[in-house]
N, C-alpha and C. Protein backbone atom coordinates (compact mmCIF):
# COMPACT_ATOMS: atom_id res chain seq x y z
N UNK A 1 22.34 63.22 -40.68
CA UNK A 1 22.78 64.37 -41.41
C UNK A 1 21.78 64.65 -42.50
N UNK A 2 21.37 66.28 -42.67
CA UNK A 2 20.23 66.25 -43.38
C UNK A 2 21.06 67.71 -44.33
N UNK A 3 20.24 67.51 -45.53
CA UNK A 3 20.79 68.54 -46.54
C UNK A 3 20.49 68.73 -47.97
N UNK A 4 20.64 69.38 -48.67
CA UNK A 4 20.16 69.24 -50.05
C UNK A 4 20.94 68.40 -51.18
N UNK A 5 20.21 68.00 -51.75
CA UNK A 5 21.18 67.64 -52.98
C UNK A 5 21.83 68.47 -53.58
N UNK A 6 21.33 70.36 -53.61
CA UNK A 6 21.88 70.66 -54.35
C UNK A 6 22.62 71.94 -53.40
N UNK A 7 23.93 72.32 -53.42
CA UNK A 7 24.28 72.96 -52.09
C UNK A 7 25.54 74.06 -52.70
N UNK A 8 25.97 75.34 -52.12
CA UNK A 8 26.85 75.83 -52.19
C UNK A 8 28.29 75.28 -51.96
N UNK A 9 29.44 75.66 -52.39
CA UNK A 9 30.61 75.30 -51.98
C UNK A 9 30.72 75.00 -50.50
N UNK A 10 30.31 76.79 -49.87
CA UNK A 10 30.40 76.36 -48.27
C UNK A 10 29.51 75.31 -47.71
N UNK A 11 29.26 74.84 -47.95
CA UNK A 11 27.94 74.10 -48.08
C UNK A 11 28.36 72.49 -47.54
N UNK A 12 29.14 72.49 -48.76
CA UNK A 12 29.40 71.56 -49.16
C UNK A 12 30.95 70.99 -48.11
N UNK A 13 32.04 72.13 -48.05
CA UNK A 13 33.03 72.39 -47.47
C UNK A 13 32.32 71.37 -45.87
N UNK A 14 31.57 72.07 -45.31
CA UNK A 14 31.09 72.17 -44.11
C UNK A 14 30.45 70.32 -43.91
N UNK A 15 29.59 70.54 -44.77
CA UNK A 15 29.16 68.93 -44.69
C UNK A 15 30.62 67.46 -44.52
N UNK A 16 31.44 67.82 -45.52
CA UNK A 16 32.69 67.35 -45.35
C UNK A 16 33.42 66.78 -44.29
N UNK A 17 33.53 68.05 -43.34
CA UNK A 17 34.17 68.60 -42.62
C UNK A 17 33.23 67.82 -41.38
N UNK A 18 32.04 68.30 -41.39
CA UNK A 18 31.01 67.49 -40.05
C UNK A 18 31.27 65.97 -40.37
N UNK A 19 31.50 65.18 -41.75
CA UNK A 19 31.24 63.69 -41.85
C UNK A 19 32.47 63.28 -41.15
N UNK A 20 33.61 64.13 -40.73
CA UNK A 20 35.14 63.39 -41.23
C UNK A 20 35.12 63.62 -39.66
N UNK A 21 34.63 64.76 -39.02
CA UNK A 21 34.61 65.09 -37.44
C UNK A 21 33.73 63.94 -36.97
N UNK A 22 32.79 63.37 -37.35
CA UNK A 22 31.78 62.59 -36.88
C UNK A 22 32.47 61.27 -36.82
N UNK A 23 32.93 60.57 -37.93
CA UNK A 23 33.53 59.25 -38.33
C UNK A 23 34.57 59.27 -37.24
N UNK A 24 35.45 60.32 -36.87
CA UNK A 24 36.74 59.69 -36.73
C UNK A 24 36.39 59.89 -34.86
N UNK A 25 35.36 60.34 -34.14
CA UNK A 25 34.64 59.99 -33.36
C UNK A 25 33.57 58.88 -32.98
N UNK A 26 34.14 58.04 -34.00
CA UNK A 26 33.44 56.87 -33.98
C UNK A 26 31.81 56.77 -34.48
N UNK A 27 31.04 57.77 -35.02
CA UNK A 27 30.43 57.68 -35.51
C UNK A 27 30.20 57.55 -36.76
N UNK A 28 28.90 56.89 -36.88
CA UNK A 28 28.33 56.17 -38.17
C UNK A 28 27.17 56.95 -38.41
N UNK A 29 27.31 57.85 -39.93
CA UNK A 29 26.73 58.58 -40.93
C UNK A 29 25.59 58.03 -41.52
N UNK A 30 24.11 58.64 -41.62
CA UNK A 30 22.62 58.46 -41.90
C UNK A 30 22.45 59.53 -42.72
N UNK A 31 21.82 59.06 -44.11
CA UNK A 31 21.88 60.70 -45.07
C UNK A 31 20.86 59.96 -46.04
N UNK A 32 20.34 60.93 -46.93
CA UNK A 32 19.48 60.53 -47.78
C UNK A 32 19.99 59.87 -48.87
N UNK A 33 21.62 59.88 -48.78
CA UNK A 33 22.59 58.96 -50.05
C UNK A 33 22.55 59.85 -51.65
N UNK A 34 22.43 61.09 -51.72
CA UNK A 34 21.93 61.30 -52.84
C UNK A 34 23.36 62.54 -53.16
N UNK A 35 23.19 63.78 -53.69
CA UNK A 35 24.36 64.53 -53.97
C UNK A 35 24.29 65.50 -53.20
N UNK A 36 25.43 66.86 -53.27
CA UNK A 36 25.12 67.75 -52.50
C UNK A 36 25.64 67.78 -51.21
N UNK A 37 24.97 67.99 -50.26
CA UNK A 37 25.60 68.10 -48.76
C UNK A 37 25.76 66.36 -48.63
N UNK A 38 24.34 65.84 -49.32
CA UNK A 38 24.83 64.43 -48.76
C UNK A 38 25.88 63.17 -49.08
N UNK A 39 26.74 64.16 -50.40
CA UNK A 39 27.72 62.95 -50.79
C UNK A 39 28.58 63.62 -50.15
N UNK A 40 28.92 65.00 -49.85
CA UNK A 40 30.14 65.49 -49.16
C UNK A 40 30.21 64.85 -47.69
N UNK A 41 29.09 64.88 -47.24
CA UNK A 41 28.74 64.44 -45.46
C UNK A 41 29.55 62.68 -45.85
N UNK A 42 29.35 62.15 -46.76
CA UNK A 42 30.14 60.82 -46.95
C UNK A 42 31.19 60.58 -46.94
N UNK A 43 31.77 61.65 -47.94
CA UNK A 43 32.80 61.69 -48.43
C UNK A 43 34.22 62.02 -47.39
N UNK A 44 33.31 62.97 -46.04
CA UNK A 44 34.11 63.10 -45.33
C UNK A 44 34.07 62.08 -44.21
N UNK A 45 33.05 61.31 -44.45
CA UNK A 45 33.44 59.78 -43.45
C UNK A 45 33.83 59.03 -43.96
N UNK A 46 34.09 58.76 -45.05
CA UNK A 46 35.33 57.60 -45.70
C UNK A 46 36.64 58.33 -45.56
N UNK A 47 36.95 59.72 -45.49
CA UNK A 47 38.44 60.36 -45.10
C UNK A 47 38.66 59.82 -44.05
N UNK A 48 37.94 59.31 -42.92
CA UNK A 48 38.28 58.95 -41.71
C UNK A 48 37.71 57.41 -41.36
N UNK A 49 37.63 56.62 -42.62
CA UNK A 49 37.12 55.85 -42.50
C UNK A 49 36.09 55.12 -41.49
N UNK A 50 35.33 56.19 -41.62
CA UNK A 50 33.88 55.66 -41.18
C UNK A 50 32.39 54.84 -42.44
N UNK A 51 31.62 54.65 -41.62
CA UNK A 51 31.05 53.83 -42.39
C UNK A 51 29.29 55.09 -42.39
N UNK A 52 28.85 54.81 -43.82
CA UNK A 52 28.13 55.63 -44.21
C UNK A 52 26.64 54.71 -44.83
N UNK A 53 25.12 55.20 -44.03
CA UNK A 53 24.15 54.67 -44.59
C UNK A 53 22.93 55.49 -45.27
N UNK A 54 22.97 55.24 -46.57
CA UNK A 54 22.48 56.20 -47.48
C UNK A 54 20.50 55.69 -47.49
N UNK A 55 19.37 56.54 -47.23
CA UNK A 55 18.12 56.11 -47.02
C UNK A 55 18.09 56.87 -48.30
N UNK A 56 17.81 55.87 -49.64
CA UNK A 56 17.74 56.22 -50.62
C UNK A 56 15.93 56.65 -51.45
N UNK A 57 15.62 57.05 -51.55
CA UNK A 57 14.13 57.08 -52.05
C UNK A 57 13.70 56.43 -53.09
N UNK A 58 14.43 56.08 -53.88
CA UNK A 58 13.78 55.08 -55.21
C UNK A 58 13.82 53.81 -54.70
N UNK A 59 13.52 52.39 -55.42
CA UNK A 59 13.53 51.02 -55.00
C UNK A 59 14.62 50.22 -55.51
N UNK A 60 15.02 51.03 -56.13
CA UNK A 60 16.50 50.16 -56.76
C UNK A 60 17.50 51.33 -56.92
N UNK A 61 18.81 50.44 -57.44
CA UNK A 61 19.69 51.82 -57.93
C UNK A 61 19.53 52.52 -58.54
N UNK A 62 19.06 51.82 -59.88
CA UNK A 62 18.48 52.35 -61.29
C UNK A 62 17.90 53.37 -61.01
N UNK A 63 16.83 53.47 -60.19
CA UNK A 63 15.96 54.57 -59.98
C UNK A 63 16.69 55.72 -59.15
N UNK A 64 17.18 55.37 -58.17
CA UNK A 64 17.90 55.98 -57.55
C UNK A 64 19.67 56.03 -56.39
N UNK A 65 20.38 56.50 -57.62
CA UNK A 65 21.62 55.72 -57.27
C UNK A 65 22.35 56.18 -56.21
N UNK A 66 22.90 55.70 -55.74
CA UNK A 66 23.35 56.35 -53.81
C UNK A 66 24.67 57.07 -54.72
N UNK A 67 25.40 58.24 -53.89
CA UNK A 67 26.49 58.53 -54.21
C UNK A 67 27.85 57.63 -53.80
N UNK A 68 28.86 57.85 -54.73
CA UNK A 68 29.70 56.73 -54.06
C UNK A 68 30.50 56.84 -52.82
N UNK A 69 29.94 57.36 -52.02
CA UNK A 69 30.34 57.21 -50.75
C UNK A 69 29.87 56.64 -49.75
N UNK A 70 28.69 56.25 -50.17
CA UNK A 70 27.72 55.32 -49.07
C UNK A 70 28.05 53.72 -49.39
N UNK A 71 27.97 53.73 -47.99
CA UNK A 71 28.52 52.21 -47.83
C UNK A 71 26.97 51.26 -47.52
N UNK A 72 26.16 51.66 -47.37
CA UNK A 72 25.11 50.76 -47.07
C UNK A 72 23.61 51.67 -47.95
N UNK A 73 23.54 51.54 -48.65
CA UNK A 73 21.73 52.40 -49.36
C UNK A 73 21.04 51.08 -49.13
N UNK A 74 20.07 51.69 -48.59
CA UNK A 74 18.65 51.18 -48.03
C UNK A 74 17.31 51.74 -49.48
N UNK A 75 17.11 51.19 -50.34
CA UNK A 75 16.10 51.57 -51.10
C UNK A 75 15.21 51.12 -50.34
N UNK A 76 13.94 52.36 -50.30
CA UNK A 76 12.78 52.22 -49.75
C UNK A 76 11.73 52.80 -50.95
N UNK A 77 11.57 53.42 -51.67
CA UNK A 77 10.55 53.51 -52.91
C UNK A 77 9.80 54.76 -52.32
N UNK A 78 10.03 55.24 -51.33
CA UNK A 78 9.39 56.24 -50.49
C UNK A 78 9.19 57.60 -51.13
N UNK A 79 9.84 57.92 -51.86
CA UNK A 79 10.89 59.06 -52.29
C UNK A 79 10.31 59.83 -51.19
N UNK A 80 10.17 61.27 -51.24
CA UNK A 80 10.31 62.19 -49.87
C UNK A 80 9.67 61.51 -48.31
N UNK A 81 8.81 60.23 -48.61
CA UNK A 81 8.70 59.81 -47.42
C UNK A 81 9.80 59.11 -46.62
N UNK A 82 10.97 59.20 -47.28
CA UNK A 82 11.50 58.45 -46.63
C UNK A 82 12.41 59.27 -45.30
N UNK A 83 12.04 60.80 -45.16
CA UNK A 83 12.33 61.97 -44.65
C UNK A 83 11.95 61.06 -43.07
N UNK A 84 11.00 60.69 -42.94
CA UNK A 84 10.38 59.86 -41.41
C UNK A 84 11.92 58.74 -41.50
N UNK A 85 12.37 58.16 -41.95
CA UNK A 85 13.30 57.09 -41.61
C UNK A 85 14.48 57.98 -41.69
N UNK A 86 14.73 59.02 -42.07
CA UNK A 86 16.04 59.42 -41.91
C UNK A 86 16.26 59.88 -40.62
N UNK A 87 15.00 60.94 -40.17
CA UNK A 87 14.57 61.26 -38.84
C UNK A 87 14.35 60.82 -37.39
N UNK A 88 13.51 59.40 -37.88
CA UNK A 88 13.30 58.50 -36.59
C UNK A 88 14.47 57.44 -36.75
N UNK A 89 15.30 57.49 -37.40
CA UNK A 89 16.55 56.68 -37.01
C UNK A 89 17.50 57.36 -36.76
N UNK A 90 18.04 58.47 -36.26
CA UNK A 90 18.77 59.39 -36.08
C UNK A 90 18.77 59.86 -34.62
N UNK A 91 19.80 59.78 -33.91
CA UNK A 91 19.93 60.12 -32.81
C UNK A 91 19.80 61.68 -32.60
N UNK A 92 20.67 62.10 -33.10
CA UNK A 92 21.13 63.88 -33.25
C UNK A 92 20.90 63.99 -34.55
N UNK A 93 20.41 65.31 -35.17
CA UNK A 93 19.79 65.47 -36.45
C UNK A 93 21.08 66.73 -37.03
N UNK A 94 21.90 66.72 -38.25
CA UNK A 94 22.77 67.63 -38.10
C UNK A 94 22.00 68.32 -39.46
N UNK A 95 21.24 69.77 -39.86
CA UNK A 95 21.54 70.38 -41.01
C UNK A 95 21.89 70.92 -41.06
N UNK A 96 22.56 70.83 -42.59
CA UNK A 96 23.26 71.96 -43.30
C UNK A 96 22.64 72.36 -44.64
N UNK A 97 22.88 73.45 -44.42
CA UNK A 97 21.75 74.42 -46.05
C UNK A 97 20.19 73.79 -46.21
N UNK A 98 20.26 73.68 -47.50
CA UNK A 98 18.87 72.23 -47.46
C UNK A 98 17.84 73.86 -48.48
N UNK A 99 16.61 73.10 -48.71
CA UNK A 99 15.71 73.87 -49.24
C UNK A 99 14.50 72.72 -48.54
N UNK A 100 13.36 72.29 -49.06
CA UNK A 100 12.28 72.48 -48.50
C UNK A 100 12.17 70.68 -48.02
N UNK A 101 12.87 69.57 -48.62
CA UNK A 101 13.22 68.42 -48.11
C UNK A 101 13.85 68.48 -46.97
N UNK A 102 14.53 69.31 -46.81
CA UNK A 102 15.05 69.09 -45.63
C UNK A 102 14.77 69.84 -44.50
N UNK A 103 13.42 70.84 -45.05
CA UNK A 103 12.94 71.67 -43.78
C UNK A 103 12.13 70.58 -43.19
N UNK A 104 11.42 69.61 -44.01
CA UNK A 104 10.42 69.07 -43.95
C UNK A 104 11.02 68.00 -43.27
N UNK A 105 12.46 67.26 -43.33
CA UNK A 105 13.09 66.61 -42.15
C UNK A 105 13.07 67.28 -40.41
N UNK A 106 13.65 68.45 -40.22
CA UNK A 106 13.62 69.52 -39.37
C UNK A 106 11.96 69.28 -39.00
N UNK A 107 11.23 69.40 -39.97
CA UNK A 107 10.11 69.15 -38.94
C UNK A 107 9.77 68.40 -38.36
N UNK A 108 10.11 67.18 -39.21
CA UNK A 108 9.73 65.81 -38.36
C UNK A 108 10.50 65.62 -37.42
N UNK A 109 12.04 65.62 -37.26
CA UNK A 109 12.73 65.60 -36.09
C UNK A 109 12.34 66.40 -34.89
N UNK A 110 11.97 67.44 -35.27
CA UNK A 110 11.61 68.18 -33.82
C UNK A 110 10.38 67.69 -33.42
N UNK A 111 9.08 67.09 -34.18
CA UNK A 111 8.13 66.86 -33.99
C UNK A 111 8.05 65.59 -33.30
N UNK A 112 8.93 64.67 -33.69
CA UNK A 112 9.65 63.75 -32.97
C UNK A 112 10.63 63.44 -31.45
N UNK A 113 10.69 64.65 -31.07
CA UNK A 113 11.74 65.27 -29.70
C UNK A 113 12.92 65.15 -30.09
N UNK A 114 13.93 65.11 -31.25
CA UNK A 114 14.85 64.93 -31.50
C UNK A 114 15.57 66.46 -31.78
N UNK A 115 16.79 66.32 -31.64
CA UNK A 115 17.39 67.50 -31.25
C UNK A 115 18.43 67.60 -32.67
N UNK A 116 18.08 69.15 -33.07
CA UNK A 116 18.46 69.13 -34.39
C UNK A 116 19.78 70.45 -34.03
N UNK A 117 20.84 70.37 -34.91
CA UNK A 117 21.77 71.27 -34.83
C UNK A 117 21.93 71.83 -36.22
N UNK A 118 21.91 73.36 -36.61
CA UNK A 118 21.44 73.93 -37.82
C UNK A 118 22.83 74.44 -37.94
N UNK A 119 23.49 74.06 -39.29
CA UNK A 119 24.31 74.82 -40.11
C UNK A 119 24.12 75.28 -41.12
N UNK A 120 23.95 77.00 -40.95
CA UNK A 120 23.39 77.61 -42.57
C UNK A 120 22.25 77.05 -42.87
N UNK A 121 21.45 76.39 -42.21
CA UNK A 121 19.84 76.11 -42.63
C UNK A 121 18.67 77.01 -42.23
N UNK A 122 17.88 76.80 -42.38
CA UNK A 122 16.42 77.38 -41.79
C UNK A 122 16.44 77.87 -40.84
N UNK A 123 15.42 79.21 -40.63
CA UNK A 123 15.26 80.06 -39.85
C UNK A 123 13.76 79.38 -38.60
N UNK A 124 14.24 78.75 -37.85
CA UNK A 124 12.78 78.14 -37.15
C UNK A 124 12.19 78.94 -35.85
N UNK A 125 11.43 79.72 -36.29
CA UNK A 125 10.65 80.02 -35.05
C UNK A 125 9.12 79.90 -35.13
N UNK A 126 8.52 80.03 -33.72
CA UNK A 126 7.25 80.12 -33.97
C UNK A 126 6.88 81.54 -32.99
N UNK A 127 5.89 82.24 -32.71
CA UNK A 127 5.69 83.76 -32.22
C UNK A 127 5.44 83.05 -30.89
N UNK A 128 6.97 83.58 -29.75
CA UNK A 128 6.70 83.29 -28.56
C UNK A 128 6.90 81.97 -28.26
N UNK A 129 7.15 80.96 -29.02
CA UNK A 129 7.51 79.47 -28.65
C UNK A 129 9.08 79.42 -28.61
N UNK A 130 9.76 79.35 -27.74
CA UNK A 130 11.17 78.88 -27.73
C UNK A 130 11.64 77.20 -28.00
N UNK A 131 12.36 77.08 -29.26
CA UNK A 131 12.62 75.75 -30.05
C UNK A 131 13.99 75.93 -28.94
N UNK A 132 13.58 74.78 -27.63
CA UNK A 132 15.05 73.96 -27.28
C UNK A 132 15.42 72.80 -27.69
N UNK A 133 14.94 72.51 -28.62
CA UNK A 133 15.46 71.42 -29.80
C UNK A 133 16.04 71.63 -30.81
N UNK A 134 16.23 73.08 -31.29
CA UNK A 134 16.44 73.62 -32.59
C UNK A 134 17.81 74.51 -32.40
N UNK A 135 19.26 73.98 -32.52
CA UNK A 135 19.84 74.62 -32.31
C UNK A 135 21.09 74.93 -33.24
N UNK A 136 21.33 76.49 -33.26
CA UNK A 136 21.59 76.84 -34.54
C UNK A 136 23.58 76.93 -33.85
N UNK A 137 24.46 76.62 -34.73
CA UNK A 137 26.19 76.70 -34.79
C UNK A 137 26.53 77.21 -35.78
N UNK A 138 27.90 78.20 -35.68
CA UNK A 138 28.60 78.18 -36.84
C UNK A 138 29.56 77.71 -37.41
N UNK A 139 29.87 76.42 -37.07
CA UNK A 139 30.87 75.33 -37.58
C UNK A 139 30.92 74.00 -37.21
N UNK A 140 31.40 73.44 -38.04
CA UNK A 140 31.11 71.84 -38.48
C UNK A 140 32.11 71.44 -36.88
N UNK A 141 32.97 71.75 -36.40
CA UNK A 141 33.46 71.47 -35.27
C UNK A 141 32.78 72.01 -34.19
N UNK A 142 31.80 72.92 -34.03
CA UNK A 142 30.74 73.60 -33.39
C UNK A 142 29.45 71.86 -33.28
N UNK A 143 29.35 71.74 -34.59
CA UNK A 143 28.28 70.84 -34.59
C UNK A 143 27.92 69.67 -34.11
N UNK A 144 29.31 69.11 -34.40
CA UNK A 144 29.97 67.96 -34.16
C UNK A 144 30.42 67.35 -32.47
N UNK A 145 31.04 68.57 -32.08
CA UNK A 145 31.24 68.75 -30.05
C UNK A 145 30.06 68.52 -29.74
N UNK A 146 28.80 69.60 -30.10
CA UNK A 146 27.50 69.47 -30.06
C UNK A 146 26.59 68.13 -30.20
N UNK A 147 26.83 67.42 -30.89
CA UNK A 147 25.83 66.52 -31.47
C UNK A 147 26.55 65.06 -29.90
N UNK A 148 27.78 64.95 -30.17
CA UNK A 148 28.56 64.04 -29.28
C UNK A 148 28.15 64.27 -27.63
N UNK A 149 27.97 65.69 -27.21
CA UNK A 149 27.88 65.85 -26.04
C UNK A 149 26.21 65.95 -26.06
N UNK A 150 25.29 66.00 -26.66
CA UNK A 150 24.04 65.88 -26.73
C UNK A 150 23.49 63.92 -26.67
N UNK A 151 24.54 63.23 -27.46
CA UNK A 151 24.46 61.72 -27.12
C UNK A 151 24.68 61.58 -26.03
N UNK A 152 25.86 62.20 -25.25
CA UNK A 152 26.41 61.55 -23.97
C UNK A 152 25.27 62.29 -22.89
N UNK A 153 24.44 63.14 -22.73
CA UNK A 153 23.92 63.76 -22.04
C UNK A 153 22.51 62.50 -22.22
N UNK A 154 21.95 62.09 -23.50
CA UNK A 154 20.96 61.13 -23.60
C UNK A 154 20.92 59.76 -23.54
N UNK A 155 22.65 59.55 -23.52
CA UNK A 155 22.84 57.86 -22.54
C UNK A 155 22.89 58.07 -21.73
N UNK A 156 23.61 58.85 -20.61
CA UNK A 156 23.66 58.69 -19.29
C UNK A 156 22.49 58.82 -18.65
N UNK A 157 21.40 59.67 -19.27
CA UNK A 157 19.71 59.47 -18.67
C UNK A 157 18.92 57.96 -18.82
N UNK A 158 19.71 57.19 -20.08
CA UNK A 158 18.71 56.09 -20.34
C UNK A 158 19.20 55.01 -18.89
């Protein structure tokens, strides 16, 4: 789950809403641990008690403190590099809103073959290139069906 720290209500609503759809599908939440879309995306996997891992960018708390909804922060000292570990550990890539951290996730995921599902984020095209990795929903239950049936389509190939 990728997003800004700093985010609109709907924004925020939505992130929620995708963590709590995700958790109670048995999935386990990957976020940059910080505020914004990414404490709501938490917040709604502890409603459903799921478990949440925050890829924090500073090296300690001090520097950079996970929100309290993450159940596991990983300090890496990276700060925006740590955009590659949120990416290449991520099965399905979910954004919502975001400003330029998290376009810059979006890039690496697609650059990566990973299949990203856009809520209220970035406009991605290139002139004449069709992004079938880049796919845009309008709801966190849109995203969520999406992201689950995009796993089950990439186990049954492995």
């Amino acid at each position: 789950m990728i997003g800004g720290a700093s985010c609109n209500a709907e924004e925020y609503s939505i992130a929620e809403a995708v963590g709590e759809l995700t958790a109670s599908r048995g999935g386990i939440v990957l976020c940059g641990g910080g505020r914004g879309v990414m404490e709501a995306v938490c917040k709604g996997v502890k409603k459903a008690g799921g478990t949440t891992i925050g890829i924090m960018p500073g090296s300690t708390p001090m520097e950079s403190p996970p929100n309290r909804f993450v159940d596991i922060p990983i300090f890496t000292g990276m700060s925006d590099g740590r955009n590659v570990i949120n990416t290449k550990s991520s099965d399905v890539v979910i954004a919502i809103g975001g400003s330029f951290g998290t376009l810059s996730e979006i890039g690496l995921a697609l650059k990566s073959g990973k299949r990203v599902i856009s809520i209220n984020s970035w406009n991605i095209n290139r002139d004449g290139v069709k992004m079938d990795n880049y796919l845009k929903v309008d709801s966190a239950e849109e995203a969520v069906e999406l992201a689950f049936n995009l796993l089950k389509f990439h186990t049954s190939k492995a």
